[in-house]
Protein backbone atom coordinates (compact mmCIF):
# COMPACT_ATOMS: atom_id res chain seq x y z
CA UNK A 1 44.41 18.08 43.50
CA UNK A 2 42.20 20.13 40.87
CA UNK A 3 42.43 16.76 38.67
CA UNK A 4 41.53 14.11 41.20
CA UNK A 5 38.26 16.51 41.34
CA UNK A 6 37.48 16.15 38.04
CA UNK A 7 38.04 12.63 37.82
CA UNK A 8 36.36 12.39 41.04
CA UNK A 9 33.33 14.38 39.28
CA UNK A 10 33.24 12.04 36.04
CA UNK A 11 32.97 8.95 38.00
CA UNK A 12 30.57 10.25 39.87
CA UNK A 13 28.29 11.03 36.60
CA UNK A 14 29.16 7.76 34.88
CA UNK A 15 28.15 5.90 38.01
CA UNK A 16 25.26 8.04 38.83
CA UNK A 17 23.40 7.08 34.89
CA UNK A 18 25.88 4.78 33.18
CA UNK A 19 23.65 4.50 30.52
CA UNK A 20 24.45 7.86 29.38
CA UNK A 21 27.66 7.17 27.21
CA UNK A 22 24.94 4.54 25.55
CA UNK A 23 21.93 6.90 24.60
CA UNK A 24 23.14 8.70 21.59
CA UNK A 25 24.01 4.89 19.91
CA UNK A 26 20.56 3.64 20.91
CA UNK A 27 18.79 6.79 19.81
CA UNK A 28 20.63 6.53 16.43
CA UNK A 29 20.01 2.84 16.24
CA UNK A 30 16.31 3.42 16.67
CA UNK A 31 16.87 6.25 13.88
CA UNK A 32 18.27 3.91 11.55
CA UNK A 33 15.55 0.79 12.29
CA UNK A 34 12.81 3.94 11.61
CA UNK A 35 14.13 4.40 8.52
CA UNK A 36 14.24 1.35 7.49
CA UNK A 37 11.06 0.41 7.47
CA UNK A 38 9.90 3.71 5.74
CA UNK A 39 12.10 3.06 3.41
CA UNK A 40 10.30 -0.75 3.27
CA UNK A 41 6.51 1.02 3.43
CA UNK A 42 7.99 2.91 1.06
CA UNK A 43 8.45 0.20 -1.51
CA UNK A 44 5.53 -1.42 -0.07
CA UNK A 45 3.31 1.12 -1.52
CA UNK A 46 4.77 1.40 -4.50
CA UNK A 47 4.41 -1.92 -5.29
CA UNK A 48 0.64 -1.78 -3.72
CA UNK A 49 -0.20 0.95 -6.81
CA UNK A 50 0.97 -1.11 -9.12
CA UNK A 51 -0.74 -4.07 -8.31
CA UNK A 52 -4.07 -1.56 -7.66
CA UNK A 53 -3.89 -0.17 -11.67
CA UNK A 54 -3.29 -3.76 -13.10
CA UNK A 55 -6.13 -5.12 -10.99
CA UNK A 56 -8.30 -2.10 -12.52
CA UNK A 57 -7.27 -3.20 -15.96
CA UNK A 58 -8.19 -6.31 -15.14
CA UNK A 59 -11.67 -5.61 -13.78
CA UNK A 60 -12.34 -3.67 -16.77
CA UNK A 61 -11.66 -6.06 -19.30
CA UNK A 62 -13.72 -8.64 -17.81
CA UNK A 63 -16.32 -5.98 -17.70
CA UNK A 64 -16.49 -5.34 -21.37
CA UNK A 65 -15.12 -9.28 -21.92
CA UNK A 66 -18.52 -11.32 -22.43
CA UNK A 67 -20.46 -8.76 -20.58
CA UNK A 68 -20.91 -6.00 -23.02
CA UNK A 69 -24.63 -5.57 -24.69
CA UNK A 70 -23.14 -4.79 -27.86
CA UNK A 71 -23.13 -6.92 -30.35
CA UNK A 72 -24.70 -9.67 -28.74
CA UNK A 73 -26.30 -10.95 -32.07
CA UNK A 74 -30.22 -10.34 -31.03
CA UNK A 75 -32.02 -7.67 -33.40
CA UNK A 76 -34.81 -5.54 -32.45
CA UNK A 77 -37.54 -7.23 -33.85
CA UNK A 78 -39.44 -4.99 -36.28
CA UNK A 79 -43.25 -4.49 -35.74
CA UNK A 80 -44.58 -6.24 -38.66
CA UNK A 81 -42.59 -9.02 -37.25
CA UNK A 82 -43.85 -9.49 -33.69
CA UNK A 83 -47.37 -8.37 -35.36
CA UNK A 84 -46.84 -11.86 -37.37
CA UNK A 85 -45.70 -14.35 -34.01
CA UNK A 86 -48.04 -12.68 -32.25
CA UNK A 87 -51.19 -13.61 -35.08
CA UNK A 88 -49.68 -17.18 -35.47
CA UNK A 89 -50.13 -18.07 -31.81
CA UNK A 90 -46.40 -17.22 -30.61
């Protein structure tokens, strides 16, 4: 009698949340789909910082490309020079 009881009492529980057998395999599901996609983010980043240091290497070397003052083949022009255009009308 003791064992039709306890059966008794397990139906009961099964058919008062039968979802509860399921739980732990959803919950670990959803575990596994979290990590996942950190792992993802993860790789997403990485690959976002290496795209961010070429792009600076790239900015900079068009900076100093045909940018750069130096070297640009003007001279200062000395005073006795300009002193000169400036008497000849120029």
């Amino acid at each position: 009698m003791t064992d039709d009881k306890h059966d008794t009492t397990e139906e009961q529980q099964e058919e008062a949340d039968p979802r509860a057998p399921e739980e732990p395999d959803l919950a670990d599901t959803l575990v596994q789909q979290a990590e996942r996609a950190a792992s993802r983010l993860e790789e997403a980043n990485t690959r976002m910082e290496e795209n961010i240091k070429t792009l600076k290497g790239l900015k900079v070397r068009e900076r100093l490309g045909g940018r750069a003052e130096a070297n640009t083949g003007q001279q200062e022009e000395s005073p006795e020079n300009y002193a000169d255009r400036m008497l000849k009308g120029g």
